[in-house]
Protein backbone atom coordinates (compact mmCIF):
# COMPACT_ATOMS: atom_id res chain seq x y z
CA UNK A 1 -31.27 31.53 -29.19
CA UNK A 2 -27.35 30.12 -28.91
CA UNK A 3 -26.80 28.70 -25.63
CA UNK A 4 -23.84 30.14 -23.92
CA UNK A 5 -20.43 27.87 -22.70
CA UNK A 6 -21.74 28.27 -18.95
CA UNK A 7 -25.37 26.83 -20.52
CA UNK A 8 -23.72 23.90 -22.79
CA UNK A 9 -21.65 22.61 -19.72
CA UNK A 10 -24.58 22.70 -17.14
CA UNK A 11 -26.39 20.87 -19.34
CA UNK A 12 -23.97 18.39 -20.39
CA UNK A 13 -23.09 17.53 -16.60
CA UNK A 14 -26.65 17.38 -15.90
CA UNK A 15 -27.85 14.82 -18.41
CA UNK A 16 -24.73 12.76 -17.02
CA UNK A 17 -24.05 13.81 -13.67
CA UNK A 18 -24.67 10.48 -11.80
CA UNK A 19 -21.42 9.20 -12.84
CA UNK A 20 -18.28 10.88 -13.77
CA UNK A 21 -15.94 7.48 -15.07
CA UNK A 22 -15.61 5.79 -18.51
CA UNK A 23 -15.93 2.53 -19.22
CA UNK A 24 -12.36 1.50 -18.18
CA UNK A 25 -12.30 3.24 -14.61
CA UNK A 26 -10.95 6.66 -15.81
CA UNK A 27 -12.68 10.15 -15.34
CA UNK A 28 -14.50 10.97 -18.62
CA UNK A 29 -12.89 13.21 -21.04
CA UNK A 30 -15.78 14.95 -21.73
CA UNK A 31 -16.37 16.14 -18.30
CA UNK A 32 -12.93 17.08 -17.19
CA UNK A 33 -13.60 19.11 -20.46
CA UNK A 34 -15.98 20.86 -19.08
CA UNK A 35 -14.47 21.04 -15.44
CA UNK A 36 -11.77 22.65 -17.67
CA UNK A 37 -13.71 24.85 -19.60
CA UNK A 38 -15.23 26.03 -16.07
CA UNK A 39 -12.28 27.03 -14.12
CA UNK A 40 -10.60 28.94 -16.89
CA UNK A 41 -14.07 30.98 -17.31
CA UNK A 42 -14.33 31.14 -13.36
CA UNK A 43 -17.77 29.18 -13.98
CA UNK A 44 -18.53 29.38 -9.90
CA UNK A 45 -22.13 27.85 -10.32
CA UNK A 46 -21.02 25.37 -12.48
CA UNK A 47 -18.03 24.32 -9.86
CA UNK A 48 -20.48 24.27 -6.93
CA UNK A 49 -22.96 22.09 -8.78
CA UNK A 50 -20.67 19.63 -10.33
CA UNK A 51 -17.57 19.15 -8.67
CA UNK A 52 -18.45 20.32 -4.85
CA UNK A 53 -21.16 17.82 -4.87
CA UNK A 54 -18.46 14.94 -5.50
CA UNK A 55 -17.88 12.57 -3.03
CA UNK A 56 -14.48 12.91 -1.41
CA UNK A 57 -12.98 9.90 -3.85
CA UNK A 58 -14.47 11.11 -6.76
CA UNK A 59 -13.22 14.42 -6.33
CA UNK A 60 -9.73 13.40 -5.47
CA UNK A 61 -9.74 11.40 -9.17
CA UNK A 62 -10.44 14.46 -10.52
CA UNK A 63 -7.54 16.63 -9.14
CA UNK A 64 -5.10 14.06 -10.14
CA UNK A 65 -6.66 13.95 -13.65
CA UNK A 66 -6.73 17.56 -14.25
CA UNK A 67 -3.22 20.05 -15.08
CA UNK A 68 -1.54 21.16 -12.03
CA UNK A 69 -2.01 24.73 -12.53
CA UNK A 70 -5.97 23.70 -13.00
CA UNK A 71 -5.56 22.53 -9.20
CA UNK A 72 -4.95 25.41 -7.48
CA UNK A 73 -7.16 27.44 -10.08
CA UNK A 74 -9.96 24.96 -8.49
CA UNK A 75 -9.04 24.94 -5.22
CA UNK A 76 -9.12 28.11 -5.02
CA UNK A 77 -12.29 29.29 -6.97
CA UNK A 78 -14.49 26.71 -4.79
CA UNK A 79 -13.40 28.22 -1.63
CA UNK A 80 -15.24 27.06 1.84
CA UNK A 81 -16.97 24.68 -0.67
CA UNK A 82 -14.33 22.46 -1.32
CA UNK A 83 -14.29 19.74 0.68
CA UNK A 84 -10.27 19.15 2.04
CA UNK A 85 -10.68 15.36 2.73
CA UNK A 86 -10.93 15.14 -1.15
CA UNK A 87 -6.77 15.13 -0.19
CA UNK A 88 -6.38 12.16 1.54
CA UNK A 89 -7.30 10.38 -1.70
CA UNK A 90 -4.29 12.18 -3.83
CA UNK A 91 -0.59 11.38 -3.89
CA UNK A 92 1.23 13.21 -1.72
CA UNK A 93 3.07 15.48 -3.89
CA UNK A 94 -0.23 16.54 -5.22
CA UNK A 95 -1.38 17.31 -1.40
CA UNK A 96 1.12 19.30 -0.98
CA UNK A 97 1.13 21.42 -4.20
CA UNK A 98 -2.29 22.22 -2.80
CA UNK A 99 -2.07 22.88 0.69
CA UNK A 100 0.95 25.26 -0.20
CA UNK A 101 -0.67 27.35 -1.65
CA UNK A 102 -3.64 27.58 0.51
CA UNK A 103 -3.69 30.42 3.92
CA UNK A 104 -3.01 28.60 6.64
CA UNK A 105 -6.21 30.07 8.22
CA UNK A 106 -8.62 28.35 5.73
CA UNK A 107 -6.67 25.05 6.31
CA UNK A 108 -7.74 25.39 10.07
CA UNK A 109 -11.16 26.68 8.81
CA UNK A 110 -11.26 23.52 7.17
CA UNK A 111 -9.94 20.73 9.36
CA UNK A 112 -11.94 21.50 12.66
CA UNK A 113 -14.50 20.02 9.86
CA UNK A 114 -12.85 17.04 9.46
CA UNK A 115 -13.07 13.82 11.55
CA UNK A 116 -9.44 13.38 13.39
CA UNK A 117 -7.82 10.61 11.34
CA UNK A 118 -8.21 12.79 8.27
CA UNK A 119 -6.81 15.93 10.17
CA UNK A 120 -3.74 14.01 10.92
CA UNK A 121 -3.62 12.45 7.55
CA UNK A 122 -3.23 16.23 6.11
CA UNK A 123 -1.57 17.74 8.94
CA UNK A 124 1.51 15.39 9.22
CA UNK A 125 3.00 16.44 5.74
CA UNK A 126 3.14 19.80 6.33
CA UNK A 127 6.00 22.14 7.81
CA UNK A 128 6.48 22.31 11.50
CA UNK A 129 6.07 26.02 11.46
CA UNK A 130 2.52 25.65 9.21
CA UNK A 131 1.35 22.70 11.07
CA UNK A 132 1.74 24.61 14.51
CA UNK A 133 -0.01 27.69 13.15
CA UNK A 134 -3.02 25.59 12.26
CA UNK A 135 -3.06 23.92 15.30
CA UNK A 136 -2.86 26.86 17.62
CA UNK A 137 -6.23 28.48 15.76
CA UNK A 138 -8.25 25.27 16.59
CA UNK A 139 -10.33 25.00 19.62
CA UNK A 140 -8.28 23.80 22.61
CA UNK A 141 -9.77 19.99 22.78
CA UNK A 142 -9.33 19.59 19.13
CA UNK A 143 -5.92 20.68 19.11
CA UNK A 144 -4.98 18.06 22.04
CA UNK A 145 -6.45 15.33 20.49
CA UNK A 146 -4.64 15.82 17.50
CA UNK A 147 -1.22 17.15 19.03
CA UNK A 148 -1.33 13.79 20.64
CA UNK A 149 -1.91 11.78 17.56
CA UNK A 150 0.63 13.75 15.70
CA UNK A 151 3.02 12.51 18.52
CA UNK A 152 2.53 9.25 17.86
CA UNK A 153 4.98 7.34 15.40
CA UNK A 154 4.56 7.15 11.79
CA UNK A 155 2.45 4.30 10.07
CA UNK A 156 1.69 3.45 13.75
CA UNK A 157 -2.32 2.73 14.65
CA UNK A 158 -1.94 5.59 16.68
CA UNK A 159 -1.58 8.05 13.91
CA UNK A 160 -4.34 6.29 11.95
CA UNK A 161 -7.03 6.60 14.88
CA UNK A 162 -10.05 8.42 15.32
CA UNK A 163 -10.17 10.78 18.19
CA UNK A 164 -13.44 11.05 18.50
CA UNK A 165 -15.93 8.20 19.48
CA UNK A 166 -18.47 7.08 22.40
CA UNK A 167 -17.53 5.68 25.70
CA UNK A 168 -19.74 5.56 29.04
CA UNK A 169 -19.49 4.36 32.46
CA UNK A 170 -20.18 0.89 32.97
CA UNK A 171 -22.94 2.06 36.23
CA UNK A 172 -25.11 3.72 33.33
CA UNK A 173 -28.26 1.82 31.71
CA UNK A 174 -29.39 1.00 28.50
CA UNK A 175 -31.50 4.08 28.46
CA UNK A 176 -28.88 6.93 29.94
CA UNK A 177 -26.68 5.63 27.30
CA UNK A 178 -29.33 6.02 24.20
CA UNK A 179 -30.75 9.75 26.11
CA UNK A 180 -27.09 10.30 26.02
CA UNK A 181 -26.26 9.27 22.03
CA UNK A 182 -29.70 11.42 21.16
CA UNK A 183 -28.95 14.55 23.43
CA UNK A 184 -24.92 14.99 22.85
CA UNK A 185 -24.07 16.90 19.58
CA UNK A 186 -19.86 16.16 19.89
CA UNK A 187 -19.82 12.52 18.70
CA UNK A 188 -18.79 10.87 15.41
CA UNK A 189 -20.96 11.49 12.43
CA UNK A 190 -20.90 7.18 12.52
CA UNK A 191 -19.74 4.44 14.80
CA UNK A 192 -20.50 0.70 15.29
CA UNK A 193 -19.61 0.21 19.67
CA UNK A 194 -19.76 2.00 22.40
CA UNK A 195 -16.57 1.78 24.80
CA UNK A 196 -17.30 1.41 28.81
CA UNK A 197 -14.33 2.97 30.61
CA UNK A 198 -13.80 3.80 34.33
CA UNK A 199 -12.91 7.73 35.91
CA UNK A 200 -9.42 6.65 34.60
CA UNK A 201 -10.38 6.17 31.25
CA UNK A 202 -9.22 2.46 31.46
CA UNK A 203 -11.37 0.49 29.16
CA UNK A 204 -13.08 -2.03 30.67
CA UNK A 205 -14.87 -3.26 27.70
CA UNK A 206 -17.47 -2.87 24.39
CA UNK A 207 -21.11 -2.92 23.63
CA UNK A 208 -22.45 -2.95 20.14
CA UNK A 209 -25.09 -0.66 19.07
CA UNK A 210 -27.23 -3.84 17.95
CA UNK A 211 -26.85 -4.98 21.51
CA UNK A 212 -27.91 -1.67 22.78
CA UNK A 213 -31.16 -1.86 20.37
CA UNK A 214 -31.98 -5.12 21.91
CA UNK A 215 -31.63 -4.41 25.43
CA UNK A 216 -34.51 -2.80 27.89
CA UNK A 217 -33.71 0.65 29.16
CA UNK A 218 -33.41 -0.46 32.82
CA UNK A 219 -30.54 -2.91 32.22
CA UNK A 220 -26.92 -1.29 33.49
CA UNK A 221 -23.77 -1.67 30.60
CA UNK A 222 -21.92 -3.26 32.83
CA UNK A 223 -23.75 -6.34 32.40
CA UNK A 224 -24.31 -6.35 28.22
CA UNK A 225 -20.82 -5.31 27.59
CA UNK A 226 -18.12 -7.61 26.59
CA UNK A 227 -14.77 -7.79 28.06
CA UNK A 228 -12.18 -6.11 24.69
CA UNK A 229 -9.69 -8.76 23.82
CA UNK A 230 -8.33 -7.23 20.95
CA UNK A 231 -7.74 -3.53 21.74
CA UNK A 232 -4.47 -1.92 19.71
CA UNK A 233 -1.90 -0.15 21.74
CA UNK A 234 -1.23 3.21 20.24
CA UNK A 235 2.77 2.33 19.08
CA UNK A 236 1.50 -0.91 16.81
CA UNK A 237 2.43 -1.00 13.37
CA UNK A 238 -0.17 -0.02 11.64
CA UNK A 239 0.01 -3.30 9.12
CA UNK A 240 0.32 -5.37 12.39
CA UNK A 241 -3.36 -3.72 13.37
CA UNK A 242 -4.72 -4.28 9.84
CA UNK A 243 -3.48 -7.70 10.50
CA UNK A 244 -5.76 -8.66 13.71
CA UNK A 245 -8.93 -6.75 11.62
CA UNK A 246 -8.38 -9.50 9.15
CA UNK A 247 -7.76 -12.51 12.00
CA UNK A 248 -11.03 -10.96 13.86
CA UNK A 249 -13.78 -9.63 11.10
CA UNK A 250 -13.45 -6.51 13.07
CA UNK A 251 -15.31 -3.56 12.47
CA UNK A 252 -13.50 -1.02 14.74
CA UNK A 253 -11.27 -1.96 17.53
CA UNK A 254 -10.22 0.62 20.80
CA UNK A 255 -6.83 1.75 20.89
CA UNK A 256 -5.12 2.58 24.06
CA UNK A 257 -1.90 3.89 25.34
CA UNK A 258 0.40 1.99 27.60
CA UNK A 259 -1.75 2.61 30.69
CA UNK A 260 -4.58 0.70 29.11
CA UNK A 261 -6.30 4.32 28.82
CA UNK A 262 -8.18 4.51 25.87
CA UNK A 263 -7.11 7.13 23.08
CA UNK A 264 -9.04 6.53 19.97
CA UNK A 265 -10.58 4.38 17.31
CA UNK A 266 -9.80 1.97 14.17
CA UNK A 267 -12.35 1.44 11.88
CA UNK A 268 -12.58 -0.60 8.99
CA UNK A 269 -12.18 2.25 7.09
CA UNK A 270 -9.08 3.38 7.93
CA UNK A 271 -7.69 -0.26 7.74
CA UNK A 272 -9.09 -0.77 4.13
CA UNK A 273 -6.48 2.19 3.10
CA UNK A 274 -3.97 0.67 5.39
CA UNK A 275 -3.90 -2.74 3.71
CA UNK A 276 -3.79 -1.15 0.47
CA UNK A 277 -1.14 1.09 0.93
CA UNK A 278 0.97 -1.91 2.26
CA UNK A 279 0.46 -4.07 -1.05
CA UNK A 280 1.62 -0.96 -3.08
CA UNK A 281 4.10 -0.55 -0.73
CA UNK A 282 5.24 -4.11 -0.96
CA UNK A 283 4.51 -4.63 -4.98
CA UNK A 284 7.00 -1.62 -5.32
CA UNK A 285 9.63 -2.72 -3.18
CA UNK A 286 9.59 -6.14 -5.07
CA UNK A 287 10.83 -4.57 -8.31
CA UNK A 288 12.83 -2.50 -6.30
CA UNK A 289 11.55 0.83 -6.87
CA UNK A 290 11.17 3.32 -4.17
CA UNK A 291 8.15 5.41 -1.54
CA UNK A 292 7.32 6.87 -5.33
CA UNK A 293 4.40 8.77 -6.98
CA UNK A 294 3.25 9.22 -9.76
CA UNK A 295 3.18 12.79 -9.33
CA UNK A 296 7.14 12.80 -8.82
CA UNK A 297 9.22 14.95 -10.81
CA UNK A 298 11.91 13.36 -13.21
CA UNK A 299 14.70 13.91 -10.51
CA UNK A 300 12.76 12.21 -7.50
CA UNK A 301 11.45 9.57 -9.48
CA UNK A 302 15.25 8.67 -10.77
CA UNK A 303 16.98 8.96 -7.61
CA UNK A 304 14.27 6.80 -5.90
CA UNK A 305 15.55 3.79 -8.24
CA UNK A 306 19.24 4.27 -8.54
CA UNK A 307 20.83 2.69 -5.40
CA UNK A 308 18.69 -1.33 -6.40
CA UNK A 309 19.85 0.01 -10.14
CA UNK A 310 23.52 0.42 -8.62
CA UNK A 311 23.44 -2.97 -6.44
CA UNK A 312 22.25 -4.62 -9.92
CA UNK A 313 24.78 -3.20 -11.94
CA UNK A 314 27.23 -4.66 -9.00
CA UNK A 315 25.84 -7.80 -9.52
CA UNK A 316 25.65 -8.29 -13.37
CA UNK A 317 29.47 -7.42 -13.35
CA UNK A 318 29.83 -10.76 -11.08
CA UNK A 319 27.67 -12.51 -13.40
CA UNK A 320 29.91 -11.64 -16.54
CA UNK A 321 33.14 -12.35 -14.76
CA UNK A 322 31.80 -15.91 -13.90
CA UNK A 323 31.27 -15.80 -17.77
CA UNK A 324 34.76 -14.71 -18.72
CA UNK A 325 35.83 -17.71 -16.84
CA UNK A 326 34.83 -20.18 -19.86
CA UNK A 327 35.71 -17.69 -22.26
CA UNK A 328 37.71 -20.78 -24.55
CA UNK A 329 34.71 -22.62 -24.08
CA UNK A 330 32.63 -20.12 -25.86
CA UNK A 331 34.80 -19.07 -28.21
CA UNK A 332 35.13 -23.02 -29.75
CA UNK A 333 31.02 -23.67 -29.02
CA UNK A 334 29.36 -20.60 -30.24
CA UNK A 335 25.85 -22.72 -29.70
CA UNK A 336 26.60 -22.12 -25.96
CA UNK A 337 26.65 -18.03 -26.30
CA UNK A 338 23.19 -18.44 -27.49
CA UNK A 339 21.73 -20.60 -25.26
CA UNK A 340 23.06 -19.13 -22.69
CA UNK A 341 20.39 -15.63 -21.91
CA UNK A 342 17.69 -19.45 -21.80
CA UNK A 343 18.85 -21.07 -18.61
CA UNK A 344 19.62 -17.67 -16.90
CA UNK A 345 16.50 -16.43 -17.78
CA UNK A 346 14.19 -19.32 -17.07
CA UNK A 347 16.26 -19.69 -14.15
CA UNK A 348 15.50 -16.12 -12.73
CA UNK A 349 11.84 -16.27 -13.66
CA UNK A 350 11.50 -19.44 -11.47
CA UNK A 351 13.35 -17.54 -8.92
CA UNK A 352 10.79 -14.42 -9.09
CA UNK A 353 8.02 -16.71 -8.71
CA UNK A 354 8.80 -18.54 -5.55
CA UNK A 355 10.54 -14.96 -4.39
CA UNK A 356 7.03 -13.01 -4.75
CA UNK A 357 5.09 -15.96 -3.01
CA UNK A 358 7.55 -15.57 -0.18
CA UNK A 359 7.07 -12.05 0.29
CA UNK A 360 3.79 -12.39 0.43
CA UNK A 361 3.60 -15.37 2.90
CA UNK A 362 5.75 -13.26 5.30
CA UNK A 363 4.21 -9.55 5.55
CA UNK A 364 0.76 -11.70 6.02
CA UNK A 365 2.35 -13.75 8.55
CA UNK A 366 1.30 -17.00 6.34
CA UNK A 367 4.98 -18.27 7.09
CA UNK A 368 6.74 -18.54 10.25
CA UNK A 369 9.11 -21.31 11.62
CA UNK A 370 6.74 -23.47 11.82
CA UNK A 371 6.11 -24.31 8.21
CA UNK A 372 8.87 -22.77 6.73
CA UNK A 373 10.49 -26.30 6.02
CA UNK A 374 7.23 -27.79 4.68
CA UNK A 375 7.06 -24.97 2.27
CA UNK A 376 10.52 -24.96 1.33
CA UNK A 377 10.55 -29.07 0.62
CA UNK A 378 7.27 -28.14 -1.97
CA UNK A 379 9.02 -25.31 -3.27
CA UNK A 380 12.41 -27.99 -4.28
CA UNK A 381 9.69 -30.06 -5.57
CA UNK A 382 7.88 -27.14 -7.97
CA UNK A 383 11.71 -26.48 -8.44
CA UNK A 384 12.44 -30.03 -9.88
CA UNK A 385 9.60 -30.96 -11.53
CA UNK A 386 9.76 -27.74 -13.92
CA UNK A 387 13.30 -27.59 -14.53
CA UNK A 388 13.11 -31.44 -15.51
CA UNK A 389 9.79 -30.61 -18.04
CA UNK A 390 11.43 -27.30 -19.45
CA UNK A 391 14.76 -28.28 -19.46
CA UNK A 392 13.98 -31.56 -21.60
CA UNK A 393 11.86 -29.06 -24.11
CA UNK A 394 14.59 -26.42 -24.40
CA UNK A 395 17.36 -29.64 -24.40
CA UNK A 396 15.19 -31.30 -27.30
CA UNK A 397 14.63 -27.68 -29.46
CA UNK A 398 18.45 -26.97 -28.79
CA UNK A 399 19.43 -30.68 -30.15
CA UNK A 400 17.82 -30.22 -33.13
CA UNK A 401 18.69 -26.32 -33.60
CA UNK A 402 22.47 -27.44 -33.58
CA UNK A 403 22.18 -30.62 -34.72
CA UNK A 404 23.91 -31.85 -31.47
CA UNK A 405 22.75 -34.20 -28.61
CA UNK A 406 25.46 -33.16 -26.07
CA UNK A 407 24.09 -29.76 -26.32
CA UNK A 408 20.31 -30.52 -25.56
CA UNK A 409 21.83 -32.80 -22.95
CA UNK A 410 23.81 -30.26 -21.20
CA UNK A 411 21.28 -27.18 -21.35
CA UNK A 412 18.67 -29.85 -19.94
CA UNK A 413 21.43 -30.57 -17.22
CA UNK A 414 21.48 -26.89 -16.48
CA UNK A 415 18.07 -25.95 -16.33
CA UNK A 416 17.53 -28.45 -14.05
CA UNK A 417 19.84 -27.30 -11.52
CA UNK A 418 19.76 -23.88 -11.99
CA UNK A 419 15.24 -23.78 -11.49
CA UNK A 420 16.36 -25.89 -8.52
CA UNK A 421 18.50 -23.51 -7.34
CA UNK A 422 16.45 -20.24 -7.98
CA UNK A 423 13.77 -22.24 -6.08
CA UNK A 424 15.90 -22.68 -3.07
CA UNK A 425 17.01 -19.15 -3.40
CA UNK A 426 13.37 -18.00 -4.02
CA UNK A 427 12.25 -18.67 -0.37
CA UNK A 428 15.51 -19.04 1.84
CA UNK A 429 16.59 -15.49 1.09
CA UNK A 430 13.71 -13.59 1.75
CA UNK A 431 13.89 -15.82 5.05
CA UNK A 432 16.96 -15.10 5.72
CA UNK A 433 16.35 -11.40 5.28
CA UNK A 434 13.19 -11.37 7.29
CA UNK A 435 15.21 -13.09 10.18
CA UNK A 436 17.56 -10.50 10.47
CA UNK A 437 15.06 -7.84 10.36
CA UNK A 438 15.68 -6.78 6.90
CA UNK A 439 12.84 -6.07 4.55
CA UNK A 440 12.49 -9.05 2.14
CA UNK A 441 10.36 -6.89 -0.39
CA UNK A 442 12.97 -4.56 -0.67
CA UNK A 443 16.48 -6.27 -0.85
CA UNK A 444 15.03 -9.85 -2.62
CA UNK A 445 15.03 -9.15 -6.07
CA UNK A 446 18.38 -8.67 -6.44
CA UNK A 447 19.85 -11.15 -4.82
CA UNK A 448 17.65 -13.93 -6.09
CA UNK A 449 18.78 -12.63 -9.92
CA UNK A 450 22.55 -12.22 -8.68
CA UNK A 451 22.40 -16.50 -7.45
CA UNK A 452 20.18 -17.43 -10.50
CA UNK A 453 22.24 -15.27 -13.32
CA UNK A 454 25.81 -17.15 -11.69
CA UNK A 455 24.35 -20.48 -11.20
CA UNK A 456 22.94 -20.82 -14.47
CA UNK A 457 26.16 -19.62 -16.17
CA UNK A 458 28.12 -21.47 -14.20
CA UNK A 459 26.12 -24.70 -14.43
CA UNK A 460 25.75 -24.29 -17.98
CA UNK A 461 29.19 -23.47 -19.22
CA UNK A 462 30.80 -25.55 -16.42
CA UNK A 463 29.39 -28.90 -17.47
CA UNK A 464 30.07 -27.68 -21.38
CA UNK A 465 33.79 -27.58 -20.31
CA UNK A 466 34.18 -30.65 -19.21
CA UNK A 467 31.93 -32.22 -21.35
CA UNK A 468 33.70 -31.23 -24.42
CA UNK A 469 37.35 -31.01 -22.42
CA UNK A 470 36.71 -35.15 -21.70
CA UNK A 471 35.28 -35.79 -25.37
């Protein structure tokens, strides 16, 4: 008997169903053949057995991976099944494609399923219209808790929080509080602490649930718990928060409003995302591309990069005028129109180098005024010592290229003040930036190239001028 397509692919997935990557991190062709092969047959039991049952990451992998009109053909087909945190873990373009096209009444179906943080996550890219039509069909404490996270700034900790978590009285014991965590069904799924607040909600302090375990029934919370020194207000930047998980080891941390009342949760979770998103972020910014997905059209994607592109146009035209200025020079000493794209280049590669360390240093708060002068003195040191070694290589292959001393002498000359000076550049102007609350990642780049590009020309073609001017 032939097996049918529907037969072939449940097969296939279930032989292989434990994990859905190749080798090099990528979903496997094979199965989004199938996953393919499914939705255009409207293969429901296939869909419900093999792509419901995905974790939330997994499945978000495979929405990017598949077609866009496949999306919405999946989205749609699973129904009540598919699980809408899967869109946290997709570029936003792609969230949106989706959520467009769903009713506005499953969304709401959907996110009183959710925990807060991922509610928020969903609900904050959508139309002001949409988002209040969702809101107003969720239950009336849900739809607080998340009109007040919603009202807090972006990429601030209170818009990454968890509503929902576990706080008692400090009077209670040991034993009200575990008859309490058994008997109460509207509390996080997971959580590490338990917060003790007073009738204010002030918060007064934490216990941890492996304190709790340890602990007799009799003894009151007020006398286990610990007093919270590192509680977030609400309106920190949310890389600022992700900051004191790293200083701390933290596994979740309170966050409170400016009353000290408490409002939510961070948890590790949340912070993970939040420290990747800021590397991207920052990686991006550095070669001055910008908030860009990969899911962009052609148009977005180019008008993203065309102001940096227009600044660096700007600045190349100041590089070639400070060329035109020895344009004699060149014309007698063709060697030096060859050699010159050498100490610009080295120059600006130095420059990148010291540039990207700087970034770095700052948005982790490595660097600050009080060691910005040690690291600058190493960073004229690295600057030296490699444009004395590569300017004495490049000087010696140039010598013997042209069959000229004065030529390996002078590019050596200018190598070694130009990797000195893209050094220097490297970290003072992302310091300088960073002190007049500029973003270094951003506006760097450019002008590191812009004094590396000019002082190698300059350095270069200058000292070739007199050189040959005095000879």
């Amino acid at each position: 008997m032939t097996e049918t397509g529907e037969e072939t692919r449940t097969r296939s997935a279930q032989e292989d169903a434990a994990d859905i990557y190749s080798e090099d991190g990528s979903i496997r062709s094979d199965f989004l053949a199938m996953v393919g092969a499914a939705i255009a047959d409207r293969d429901l039991l296939f869909l419900r057995q093999h792509v419901a049952r995905l974790h939330e990451s997994e499945l978000g992998d495979l929405i990017e991976a598949i077609q866009p009109d496949q999306r919405i053909a999946l989205v749609r087909l699973l129904g009540d099944d598919f699980d809408l945190t899967a869109l946290t873990e997709v570029d936003e373009g792609i969230r949106l494609q989706i959520v467009e096209h769903l009713p506005n009444a499953q969304i709401a179906a959907a996110i009183g399923d959710l925990d807060s943080d991922d509610a928020v996550y969903i609900l904050e890219d959508l139309d002001h219209e949409d988002r209040e039509e969702i809101l107003a069909q969720l239950p009336f404490t849900e739809r607080v808790r998340l009109r007040r996270a919603l009202d807090y700034p972006e990429s601030s900790a209170g818009r990454r929080m968890q509503t929902e978590f576990v706080a008692v009285p400090p009077f209670w014991t040991v034993g009200q509080t575990i008859d309490y965590m058994r008997d109460e069904e509207d509390l996080p799924e997971s959580f590490t602490q338990i917060f003790v607040i007073d009738p204010t909600f002030k918060l007064l302090g934490t216990v941890d649930l492996d304190r709790i375990l340890r602990t007799k029934r009799q003894v009151k919370i007020e006398t286990i718990m610990r007093e919270t020194s590192h509680s977030i207000p609400a309106e920190m930047d949310q890389e600022e928060a992700s900051q004191l998980f790293e200083q701390y080891d933290l596994l979740s941390a309170a966050v409170v409003d400016e009353n000290e009342r408490l409002v939510g949760v961070l948890t590790i979770d949340d912070v993970v995302d939040v420290i990747q998103e800021e590397a991207e972020e920052d990686l991006m910014r550095l070669g001055g591309v910008g908030d860009e997905e990969l899911s962009d059209s052609v148009v977005e994607t180019s008008r993203s990069r065309v102001p940096w592109l227009a600044v660096n146009l700007f600045t190349a035209f100041v590089s070639a005028s400070v060329i035109s200025l020895f344009e004699a020079t060149i014309e007698q000493v063709v060697a030096l129109a060859i050699l010159m794209p050498i100490v610009a280049g080295m120059g600006g590669n130095a420059g990148s180098q010291t540039m990207t360390v700087t970034v770095r240093a700052l948005a982790t708060r490595d660097l600050d005024i009080h060691n910005a002068w040690r690291v600058a003195r190493r960073e004229a040191g690295v600057g030296l010592i490699n444009g004395v070694l590569f300017g004495c290589l490049v000087g010696i292959v140039a010598g013997f290229w042209f069959h000229d001393a004065s030529i390996g002498g002078l590019i050596t000359t200018a190598m070694l003040i130009n990797m000195f000076a893209a050094a220097m550049a490297g970290i003072t102007i992302p310091l300088l930036l960073h002190r007049t609350g500029a973003d270094p990642a951003v506006s760097s780049a450019v002008f590191v190239t812009a004094i590396t590009d000019t002082t190698g020309f300059f350095s270069f073609l200058g000292l070739a001028t007199w050189w040959f001017m005095s000879s």
